[in-house]
N, C-alpha and C. Protein backbone atom coordinates (compact mmCIF):
# COMPACT_ATOMS: atom_id res chain seq x y z
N UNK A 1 26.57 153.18 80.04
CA UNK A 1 27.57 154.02 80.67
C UNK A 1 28.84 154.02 79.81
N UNK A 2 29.45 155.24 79.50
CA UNK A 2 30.60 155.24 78.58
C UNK A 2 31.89 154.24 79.86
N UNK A 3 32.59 154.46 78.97
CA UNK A 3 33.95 153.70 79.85
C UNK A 3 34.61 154.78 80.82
N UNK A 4 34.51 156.19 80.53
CA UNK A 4 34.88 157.08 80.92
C UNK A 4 33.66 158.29 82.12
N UNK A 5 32.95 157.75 82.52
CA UNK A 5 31.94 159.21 82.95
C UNK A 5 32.18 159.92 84.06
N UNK A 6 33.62 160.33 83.94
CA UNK A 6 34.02 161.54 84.59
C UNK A 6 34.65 162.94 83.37
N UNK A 7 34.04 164.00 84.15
CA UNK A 7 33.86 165.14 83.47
C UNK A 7 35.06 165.44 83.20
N UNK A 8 36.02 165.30 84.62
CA UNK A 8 37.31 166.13 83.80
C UNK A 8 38.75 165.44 84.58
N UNK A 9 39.69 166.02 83.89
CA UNK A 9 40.62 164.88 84.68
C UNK A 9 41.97 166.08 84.17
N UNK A 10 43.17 165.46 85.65
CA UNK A 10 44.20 166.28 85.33
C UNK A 10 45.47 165.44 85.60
N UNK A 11 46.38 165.84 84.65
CA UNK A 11 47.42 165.04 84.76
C UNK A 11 48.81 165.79 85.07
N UNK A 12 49.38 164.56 86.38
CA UNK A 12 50.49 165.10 86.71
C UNK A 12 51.32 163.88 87.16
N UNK A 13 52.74 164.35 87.15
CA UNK A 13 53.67 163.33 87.40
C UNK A 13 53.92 162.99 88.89
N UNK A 14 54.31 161.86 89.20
CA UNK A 14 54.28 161.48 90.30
C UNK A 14 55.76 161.83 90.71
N UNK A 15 56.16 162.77 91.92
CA UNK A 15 57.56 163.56 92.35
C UNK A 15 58.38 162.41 93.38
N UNK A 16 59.54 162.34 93.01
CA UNK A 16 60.46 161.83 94.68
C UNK A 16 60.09 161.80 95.65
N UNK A 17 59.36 163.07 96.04
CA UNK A 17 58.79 163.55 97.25
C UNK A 17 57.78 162.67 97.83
N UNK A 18 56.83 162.16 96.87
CA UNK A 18 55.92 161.40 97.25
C UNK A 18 55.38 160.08 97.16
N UNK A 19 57.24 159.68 97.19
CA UNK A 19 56.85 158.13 97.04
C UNK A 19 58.11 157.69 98.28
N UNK A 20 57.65 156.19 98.85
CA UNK A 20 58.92 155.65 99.72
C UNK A 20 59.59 155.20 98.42
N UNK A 21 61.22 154.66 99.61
CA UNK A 21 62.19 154.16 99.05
C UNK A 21 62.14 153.18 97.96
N UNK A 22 60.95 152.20 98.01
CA UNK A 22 60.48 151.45 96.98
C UNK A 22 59.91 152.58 95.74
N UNK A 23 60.11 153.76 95.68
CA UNK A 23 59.50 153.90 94.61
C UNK A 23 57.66 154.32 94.34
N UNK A 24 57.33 153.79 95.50
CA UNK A 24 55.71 153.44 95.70
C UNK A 24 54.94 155.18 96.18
N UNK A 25 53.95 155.57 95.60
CA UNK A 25 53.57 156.66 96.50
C UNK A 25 52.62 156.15 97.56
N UNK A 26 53.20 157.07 98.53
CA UNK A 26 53.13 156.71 100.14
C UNK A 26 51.46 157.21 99.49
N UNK A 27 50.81 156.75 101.06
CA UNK A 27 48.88 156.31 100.34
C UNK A 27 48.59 158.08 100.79
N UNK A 28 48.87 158.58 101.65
CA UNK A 28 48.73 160.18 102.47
C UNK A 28 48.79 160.97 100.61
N UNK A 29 49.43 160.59 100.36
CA UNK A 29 49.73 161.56 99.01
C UNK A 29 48.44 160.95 98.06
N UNK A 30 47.71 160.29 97.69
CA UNK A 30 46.27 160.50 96.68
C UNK A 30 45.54 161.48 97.81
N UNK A 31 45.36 161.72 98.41
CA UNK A 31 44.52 162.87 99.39
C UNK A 31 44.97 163.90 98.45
N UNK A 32 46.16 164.47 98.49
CA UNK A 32 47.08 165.30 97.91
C UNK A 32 46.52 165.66 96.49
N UNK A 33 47.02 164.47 95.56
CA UNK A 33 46.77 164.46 94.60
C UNK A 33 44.80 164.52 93.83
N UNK A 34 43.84 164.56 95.42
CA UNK A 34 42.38 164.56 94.40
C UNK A 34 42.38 165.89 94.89
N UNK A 35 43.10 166.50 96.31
CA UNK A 35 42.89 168.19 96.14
C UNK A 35 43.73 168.46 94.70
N UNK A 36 44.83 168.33 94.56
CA UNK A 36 45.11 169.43 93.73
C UNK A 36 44.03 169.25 92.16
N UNK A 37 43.39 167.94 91.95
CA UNK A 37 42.56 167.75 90.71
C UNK A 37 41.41 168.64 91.03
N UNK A 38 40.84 168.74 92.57
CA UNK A 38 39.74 169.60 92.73
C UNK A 38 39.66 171.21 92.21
N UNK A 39 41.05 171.33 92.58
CA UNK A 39 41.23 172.96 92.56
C UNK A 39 41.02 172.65 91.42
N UNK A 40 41.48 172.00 90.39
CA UNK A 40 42.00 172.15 88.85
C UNK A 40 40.59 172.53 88.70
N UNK A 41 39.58 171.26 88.72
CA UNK A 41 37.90 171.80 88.23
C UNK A 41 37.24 172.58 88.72
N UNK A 42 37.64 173.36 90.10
CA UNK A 42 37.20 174.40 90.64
C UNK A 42 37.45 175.41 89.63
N UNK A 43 38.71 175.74 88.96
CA UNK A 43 39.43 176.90 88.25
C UNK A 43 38.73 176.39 87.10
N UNK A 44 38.52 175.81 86.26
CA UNK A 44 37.46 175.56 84.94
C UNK A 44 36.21 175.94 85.37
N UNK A 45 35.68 175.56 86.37
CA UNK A 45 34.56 176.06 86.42
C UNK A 45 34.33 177.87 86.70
N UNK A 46 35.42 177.85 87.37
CA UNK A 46 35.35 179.41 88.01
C UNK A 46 35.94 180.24 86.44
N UNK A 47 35.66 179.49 85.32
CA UNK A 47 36.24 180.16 84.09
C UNK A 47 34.51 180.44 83.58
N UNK A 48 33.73 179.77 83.51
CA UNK A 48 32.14 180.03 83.65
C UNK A 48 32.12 181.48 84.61
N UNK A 49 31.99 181.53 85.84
CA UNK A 49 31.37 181.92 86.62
C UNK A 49 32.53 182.48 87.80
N UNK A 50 33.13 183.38 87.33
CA UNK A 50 33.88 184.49 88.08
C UNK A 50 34.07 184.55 89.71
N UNK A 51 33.00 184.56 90.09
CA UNK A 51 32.38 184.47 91.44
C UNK A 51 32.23 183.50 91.91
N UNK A 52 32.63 182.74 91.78
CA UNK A 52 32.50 181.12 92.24
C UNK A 52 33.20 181.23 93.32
N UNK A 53 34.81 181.92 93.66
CA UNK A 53 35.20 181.71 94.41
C UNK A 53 34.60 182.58 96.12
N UNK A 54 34.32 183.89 95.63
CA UNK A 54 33.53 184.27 96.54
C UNK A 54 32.25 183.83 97.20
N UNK A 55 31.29 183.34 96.39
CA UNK A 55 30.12 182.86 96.31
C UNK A 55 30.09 181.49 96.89
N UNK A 56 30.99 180.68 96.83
CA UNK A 56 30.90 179.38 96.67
C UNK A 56 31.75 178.57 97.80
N UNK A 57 32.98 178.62 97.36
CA UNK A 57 34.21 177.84 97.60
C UNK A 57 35.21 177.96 99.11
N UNK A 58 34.88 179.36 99.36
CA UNK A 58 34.94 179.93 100.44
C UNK A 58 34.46 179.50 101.59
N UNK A 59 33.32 178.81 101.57
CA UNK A 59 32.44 178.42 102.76
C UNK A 59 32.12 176.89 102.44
N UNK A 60 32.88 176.32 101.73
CA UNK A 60 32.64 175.26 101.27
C UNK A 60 33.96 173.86 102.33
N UNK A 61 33.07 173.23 102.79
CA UNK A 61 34.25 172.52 103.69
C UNK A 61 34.18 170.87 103.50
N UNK A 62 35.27 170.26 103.40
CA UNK A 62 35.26 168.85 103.22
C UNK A 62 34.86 168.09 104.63
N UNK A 63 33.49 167.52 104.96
CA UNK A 63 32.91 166.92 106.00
C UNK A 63 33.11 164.85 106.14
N UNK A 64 33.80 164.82 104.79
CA UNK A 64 34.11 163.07 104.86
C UNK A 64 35.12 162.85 103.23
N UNK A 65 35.49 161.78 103.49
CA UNK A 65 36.56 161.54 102.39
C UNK A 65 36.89 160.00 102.51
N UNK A 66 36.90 159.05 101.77
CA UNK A 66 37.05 157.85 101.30
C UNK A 66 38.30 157.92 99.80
N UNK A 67 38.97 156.69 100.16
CA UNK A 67 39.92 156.34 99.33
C UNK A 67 39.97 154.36 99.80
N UNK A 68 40.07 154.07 97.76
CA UNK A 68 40.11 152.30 98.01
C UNK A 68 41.29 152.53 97.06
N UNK A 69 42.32 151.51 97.33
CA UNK A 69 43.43 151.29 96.59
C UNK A 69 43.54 150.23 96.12
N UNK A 70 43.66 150.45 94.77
CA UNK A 70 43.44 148.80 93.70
C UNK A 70 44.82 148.57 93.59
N UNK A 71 45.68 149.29 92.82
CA UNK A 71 47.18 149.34 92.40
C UNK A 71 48.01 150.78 93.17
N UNK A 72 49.11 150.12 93.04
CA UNK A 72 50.10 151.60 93.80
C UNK A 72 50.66 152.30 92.27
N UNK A 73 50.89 153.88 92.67
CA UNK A 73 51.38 154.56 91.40
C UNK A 73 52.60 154.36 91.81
N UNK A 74 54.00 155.33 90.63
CA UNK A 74 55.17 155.07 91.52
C UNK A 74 55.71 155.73 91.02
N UNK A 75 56.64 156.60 91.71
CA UNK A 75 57.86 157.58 91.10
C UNK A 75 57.75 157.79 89.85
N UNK A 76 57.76 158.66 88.81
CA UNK A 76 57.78 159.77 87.92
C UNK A 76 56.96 158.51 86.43
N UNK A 77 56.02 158.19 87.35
CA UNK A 77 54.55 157.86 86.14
C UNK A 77 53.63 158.86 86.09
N UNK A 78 52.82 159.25 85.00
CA UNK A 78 52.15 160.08 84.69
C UNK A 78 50.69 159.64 84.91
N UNK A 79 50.07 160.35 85.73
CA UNK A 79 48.80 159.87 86.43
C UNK A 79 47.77 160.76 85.81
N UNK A 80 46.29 160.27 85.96
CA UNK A 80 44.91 161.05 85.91
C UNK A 80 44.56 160.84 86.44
N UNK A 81 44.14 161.93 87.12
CA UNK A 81 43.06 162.41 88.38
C UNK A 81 41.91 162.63 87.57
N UNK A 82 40.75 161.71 87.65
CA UNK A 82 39.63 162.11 87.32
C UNK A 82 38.73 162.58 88.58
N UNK A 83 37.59 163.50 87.94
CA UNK A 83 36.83 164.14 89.24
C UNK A 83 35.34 164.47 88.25
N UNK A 84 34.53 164.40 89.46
CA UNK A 84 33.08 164.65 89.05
C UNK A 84 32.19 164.67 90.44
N UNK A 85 31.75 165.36 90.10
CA UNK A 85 30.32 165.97 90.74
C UNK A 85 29.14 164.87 91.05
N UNK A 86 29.36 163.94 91.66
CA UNK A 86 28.36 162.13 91.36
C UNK A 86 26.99 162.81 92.06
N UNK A 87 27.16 163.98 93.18
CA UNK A 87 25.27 164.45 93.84
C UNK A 87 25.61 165.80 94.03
N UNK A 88 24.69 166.16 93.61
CA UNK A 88 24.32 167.47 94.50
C UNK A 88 22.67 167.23 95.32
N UNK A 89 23.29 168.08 96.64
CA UNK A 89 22.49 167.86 97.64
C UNK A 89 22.34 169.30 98.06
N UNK A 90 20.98 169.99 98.86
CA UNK A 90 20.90 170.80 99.28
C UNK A 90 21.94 171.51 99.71
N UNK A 91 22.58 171.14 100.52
CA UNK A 91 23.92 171.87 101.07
C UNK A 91 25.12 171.36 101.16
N UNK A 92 24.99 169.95 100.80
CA UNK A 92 26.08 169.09 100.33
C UNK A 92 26.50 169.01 98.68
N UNK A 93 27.80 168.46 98.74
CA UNK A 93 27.87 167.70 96.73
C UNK A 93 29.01 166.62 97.47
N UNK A 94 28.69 165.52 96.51
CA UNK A 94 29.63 164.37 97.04
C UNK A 94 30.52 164.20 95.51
N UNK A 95 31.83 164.24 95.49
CA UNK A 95 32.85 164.29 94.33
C UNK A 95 33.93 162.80 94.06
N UNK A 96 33.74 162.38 93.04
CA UNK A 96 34.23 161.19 93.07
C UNK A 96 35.60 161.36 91.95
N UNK A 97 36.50 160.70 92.93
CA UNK A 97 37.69 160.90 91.95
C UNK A 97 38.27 159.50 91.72
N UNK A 98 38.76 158.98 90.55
CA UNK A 98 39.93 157.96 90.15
C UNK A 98 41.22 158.53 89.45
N UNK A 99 42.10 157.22 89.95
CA UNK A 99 43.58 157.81 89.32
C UNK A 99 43.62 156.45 88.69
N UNK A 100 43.86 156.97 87.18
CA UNK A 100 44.52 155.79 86.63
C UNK A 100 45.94 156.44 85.97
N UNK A 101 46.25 155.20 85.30
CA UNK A 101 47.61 155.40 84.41
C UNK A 101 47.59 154.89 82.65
N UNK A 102 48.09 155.35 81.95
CA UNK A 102 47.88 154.14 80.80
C UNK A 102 48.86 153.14 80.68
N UNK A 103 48.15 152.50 79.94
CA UNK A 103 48.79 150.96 79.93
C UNK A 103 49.61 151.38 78.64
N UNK A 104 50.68 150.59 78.47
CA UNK A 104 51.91 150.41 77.07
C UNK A 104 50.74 150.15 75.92
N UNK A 105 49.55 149.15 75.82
CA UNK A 105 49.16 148.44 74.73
C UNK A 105 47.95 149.64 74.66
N UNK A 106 47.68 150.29 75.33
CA UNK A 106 46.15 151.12 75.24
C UNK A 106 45.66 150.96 76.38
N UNK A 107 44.64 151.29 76.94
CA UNK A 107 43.90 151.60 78.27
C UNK A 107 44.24 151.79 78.99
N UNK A 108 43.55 151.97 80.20
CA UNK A 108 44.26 152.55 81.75
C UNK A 108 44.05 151.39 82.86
N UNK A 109 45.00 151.37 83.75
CA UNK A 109 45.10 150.78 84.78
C UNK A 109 44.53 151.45 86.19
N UNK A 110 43.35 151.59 86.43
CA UNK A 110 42.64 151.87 87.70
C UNK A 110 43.42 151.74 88.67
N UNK A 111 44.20 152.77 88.94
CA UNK A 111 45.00 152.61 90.67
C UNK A 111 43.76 152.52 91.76
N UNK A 112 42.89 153.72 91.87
CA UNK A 112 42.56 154.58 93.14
C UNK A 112 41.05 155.01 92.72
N UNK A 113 40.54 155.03 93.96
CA UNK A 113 38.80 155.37 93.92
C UNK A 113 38.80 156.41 94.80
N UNK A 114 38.34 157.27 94.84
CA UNK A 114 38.02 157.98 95.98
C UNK A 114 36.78 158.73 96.28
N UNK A 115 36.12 159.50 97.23
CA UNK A 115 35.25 160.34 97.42
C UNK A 115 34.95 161.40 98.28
N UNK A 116 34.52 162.54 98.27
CA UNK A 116 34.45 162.89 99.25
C UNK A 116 33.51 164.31 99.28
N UNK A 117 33.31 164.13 100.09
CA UNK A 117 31.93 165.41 100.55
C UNK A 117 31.90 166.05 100.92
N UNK A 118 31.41 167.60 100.36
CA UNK A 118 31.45 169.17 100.84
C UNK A 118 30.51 169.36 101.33
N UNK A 119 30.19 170.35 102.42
CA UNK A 119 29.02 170.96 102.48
C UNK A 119 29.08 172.53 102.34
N UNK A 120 28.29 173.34 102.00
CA UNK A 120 27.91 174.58 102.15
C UNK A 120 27.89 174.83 103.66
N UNK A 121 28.92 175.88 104.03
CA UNK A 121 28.02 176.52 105.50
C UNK A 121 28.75 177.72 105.73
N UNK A 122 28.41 178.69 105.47
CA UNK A 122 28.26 180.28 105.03
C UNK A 122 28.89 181.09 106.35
N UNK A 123 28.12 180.83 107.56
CA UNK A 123 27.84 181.14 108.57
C UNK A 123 28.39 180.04 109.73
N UNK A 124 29.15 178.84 109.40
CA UNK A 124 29.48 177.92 110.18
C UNK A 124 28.76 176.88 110.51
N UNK A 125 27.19 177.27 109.43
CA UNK A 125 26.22 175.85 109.67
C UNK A 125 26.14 175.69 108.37
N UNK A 126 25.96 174.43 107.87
CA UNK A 126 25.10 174.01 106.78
C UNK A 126 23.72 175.73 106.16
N UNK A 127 23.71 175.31 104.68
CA UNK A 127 23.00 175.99 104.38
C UNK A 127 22.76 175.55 102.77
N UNK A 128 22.13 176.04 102.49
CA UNK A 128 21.55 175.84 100.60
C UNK A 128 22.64 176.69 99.84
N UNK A 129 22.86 175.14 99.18
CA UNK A 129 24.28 176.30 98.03
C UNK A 129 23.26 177.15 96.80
N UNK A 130 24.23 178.44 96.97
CA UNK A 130 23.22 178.74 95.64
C UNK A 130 23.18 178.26 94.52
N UNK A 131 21.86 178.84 93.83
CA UNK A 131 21.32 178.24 92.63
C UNK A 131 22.10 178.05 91.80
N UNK A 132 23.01 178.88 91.81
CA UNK A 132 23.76 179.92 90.56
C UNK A 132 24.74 178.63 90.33
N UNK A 133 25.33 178.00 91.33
CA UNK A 133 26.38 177.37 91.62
C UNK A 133 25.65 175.80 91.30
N UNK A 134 24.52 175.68 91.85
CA UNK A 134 24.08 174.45 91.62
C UNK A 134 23.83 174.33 89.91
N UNK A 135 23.05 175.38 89.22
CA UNK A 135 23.45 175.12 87.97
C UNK A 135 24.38 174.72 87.00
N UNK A 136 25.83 175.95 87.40
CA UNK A 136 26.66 175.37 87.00
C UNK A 136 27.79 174.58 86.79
N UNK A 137 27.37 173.57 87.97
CA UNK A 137 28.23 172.70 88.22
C UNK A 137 27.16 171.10 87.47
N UNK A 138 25.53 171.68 87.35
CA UNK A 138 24.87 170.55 86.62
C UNK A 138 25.13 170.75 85.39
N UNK A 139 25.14 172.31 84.71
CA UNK A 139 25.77 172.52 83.32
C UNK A 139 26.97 171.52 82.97
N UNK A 140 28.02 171.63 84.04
CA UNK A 140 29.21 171.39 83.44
C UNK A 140 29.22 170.10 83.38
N UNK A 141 28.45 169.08 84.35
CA UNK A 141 28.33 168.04 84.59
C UNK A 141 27.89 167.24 83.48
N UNK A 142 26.98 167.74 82.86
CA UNK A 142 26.11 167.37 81.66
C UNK A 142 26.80 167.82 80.21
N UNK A 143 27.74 168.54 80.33
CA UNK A 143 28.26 169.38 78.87
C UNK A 143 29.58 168.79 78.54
N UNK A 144 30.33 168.53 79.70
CA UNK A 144 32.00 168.54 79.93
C UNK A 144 32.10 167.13 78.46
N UNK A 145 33.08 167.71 78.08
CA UNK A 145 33.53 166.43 77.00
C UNK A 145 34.14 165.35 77.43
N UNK A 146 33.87 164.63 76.98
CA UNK A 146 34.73 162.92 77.46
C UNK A 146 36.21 163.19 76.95
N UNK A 147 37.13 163.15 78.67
CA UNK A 147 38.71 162.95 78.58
C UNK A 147 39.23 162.18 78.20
């Protein structure tokens, strides 16, 4: 396993807004921060495949979500949101995100784990995501370059 096997990752600074008086970001805000990394790989992917958002994303609903906290981020550090695609399931995909930071000497400091699970449901039930979509999210899965 590389050190890295997430597909894609986005980086943003941590705002006033979303930290207490210590400085610390309040825990409500990584929720925050793995949507806005989602959209990010939603919009790369929807750079493939146009229709993604109609086709796809639209009917696509978050049914569970997990977060473990190793370290706290804090006021205006520069974070990565990593994200990846860990299953695809008939009408589910389960997406796993970490936030780290880098360290002064080299490497990153693992804040945050998270996960969480979509399902397809078109019509308000579960249903089979299409093919089209299941491909290219295994394309990207399998192609994406190491961040």
């Amino acid at each position: 396993m590389t050190e890295n096997p997430f597909t894609f990752s986005h980086r943003l600074r941590v705002r006033w807004a979303e930290a207490d008086m210590q400085g610390i970001v309040f825990n409500a805000n990584y929720m925050l921060y793995f949507d806005v990394a989602i959209t990010e790989y939603w919009r790369e992917l929807g750079q493939r495949m146009p229709t993604l958002h109609e086709e796809f994303l639209i009917h696509s609903y978050v049914v569970k979500s997990t977060i473990e906290f190793h370290a706290p981020a804090r006021f205006d550090e520069l974070i990565d949101i990593r994200v990846r695609t860990s299953r695809l399931g008939g009408s589910s995909m389960k997406v796993a995100f970490e936030i780290h930071r880098d360290k002064a000497g080299g490497g990153t400091d693992h804040l945050i784990s998270g996960e969480s699970v979509y399902v397809f449901a078109p019509q308000g039930k579960s249903a089979a995501m299409p093919e089209a979509v299941r491909a290219l999210i295994r394309d990207y899965e399998r192609s994406a370059p190491d961040q």
